[in-house]
Protein backbone atom coordinates (compact mmCIF):
# COMPACT_ATOMS: atom_id res chain seq x y z
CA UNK A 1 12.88 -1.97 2.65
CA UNK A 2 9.97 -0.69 4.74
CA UNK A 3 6.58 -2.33 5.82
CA UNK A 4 3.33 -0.26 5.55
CA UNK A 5 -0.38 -0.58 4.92
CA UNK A 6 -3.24 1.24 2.56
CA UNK A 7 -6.69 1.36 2.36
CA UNK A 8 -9.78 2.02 0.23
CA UNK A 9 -13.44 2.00 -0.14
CA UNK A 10 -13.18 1.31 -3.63
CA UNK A 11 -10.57 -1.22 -4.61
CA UNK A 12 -7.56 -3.19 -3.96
CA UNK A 13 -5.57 -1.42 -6.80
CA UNK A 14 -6.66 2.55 -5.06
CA UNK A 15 -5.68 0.98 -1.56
CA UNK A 16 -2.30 0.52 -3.39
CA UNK A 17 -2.01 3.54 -5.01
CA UNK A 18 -3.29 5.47 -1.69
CA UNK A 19 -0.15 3.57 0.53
CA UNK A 20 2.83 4.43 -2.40
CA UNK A 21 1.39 7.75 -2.63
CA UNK A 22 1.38 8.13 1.10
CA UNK A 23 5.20 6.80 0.86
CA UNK A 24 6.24 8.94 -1.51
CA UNK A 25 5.72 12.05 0.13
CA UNK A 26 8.36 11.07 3.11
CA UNK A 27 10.29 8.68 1.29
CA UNK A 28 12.59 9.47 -1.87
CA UNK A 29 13.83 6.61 -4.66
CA UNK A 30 11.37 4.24 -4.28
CA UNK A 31 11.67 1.46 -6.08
CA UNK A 32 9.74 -1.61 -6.26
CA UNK A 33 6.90 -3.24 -3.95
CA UNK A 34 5.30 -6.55 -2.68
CA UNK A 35 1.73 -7.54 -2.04
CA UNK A 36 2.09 -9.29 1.49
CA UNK A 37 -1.20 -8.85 2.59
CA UNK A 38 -5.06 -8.91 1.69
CA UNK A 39 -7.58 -8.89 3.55
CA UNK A 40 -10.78 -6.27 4.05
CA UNK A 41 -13.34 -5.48 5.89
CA UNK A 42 -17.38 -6.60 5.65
CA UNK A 43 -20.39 -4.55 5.92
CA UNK A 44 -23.89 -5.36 5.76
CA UNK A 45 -22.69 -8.59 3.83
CA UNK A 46 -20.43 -6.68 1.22
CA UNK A 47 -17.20 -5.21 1.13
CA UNK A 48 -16.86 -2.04 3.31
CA UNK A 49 -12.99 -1.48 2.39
CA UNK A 50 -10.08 -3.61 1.26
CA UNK A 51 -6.60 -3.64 3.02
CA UNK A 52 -3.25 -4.10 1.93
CA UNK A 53 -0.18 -4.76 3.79
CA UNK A 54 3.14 -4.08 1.61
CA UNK A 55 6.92 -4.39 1.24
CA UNK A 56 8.65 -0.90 -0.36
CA UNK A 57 12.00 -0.96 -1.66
CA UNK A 58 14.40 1.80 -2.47
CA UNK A 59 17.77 2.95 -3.10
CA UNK A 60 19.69 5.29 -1.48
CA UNK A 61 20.58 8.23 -3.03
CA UNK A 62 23.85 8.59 -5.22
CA UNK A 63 24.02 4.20 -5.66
């Protein structure tokens, strides 16, 4: 299991996507993931990005 963070201008869901695809590329099998975290950032009274914070599971190879 391994801890890491995404961002995004436009949505929760793309901050998501951005983090698993950011995974992906140094991490093989992944398997399954957990929303720890939400939280964002204001600007000029709206939301400037959103944050996520999440848990990554995978299997090793050959199990």
């Amino acid at each position: 299991k391994i801890e890491l963070g995404g961002s995004s201008k436009t949505s929760i869901a793309d901050a998501l996507n951005t983090a698993l695809a950011e995974a992906a590329k140094s991490s093989q099998h992944l398997e399954w993931f957990e929303v720890v975290d939400t939280r964002g950032h204001i600007e000029n009274g709206a939301v400037g990005h959103y944050q996520v914070t999440l848990k990554v599971g995978f299997r090793i190879a050959n199990s």
